[in-house]
C-alpha atoms as a PDB file:
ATOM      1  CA  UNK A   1     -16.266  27.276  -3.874  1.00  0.00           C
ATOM      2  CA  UNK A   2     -16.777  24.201  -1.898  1.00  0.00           C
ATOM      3  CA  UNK A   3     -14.380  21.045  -2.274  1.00  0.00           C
ATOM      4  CA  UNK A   4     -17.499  19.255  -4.090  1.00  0.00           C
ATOM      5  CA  UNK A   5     -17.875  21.929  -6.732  1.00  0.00           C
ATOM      6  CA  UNK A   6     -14.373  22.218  -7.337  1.00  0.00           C
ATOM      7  CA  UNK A   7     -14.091  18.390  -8.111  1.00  0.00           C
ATOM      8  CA  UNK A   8     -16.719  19.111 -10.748  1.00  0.00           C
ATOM      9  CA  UNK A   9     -15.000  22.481 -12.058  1.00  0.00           C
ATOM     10  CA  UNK A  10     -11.851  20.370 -12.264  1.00  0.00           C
ATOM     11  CA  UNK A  11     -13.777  17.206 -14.195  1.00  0.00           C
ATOM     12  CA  UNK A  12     -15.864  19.743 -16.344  1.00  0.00           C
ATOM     13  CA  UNK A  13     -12.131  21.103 -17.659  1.00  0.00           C
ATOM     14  CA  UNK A  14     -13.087  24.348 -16.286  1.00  0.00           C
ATOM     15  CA  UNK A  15      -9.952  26.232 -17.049  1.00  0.00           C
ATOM     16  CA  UNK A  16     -10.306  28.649 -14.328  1.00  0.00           C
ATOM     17  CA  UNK A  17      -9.526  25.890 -11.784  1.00  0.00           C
ATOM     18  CA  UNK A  18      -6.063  24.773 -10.462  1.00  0.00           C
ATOM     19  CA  UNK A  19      -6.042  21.069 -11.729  1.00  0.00           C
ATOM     20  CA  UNK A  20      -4.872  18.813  -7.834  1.00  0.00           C
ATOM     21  CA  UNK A  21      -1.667  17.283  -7.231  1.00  0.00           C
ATOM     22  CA  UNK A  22      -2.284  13.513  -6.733  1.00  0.00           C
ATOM     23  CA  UNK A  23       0.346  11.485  -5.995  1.00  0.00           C
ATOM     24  CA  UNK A  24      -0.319   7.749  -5.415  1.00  0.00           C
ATOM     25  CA  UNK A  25       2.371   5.821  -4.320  1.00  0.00           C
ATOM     26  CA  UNK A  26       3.172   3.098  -1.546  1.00  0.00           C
ATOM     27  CA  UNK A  27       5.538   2.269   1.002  1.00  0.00           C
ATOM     28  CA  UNK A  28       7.803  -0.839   0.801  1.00  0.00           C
ATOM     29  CA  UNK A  29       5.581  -2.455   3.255  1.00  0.00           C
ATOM     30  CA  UNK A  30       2.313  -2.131   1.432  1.00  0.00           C
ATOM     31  CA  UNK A  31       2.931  -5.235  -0.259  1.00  0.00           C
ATOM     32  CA  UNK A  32       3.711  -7.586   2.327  1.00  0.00           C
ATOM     33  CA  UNK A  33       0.891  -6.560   4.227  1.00  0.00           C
ATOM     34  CA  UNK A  34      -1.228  -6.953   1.212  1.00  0.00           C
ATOM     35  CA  UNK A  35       0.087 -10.524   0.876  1.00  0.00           C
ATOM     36  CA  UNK A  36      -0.854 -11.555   4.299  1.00  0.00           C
ATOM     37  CA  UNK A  37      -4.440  -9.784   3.378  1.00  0.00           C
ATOM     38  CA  UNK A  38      -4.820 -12.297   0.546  1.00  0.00           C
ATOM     39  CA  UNK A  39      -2.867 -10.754  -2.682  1.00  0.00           C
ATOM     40  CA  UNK A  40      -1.429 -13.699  -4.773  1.00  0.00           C
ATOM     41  CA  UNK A  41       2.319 -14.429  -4.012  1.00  0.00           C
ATOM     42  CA  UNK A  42       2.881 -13.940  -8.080  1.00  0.00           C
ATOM     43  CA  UNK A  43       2.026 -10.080  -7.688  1.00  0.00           C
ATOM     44  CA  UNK A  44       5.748  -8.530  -6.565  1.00  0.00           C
ATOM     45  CA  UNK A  45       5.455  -4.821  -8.427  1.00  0.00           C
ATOM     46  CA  UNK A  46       2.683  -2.581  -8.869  1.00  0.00           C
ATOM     47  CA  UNK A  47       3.317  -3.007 -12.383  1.00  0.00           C
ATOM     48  CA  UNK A  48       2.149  -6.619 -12.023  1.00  0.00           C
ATOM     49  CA  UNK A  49      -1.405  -5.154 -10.367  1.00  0.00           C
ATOM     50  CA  UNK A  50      -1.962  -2.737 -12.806  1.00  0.00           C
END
């Protein structure tokens, strides 16, 4: 099974297939640099982007 048809097996609930361990996260620095890319000052925590 290719990477393409497990992403389907895994979005068509197929059982058979391991569900992925995704972790999104970010490093301290990710905001500042997002603020000098143009993110509002007011946005300090993810929670605020989300």
């Amino acid at each position: 099974m290719n990477m393409r048809e497990r992403l389907f097996a895994q979005m068509g609930r197929n059982p058979q297939v391991p569900v992925p361990n995704w972790d999104f996260s970010y490093w301290n620095t990710t905001l500042d640099e997002w603020h000098k890319q143009g993110l509002p000052a007011t946005v300090k925590y993810w929670e605020d982007i989300c």
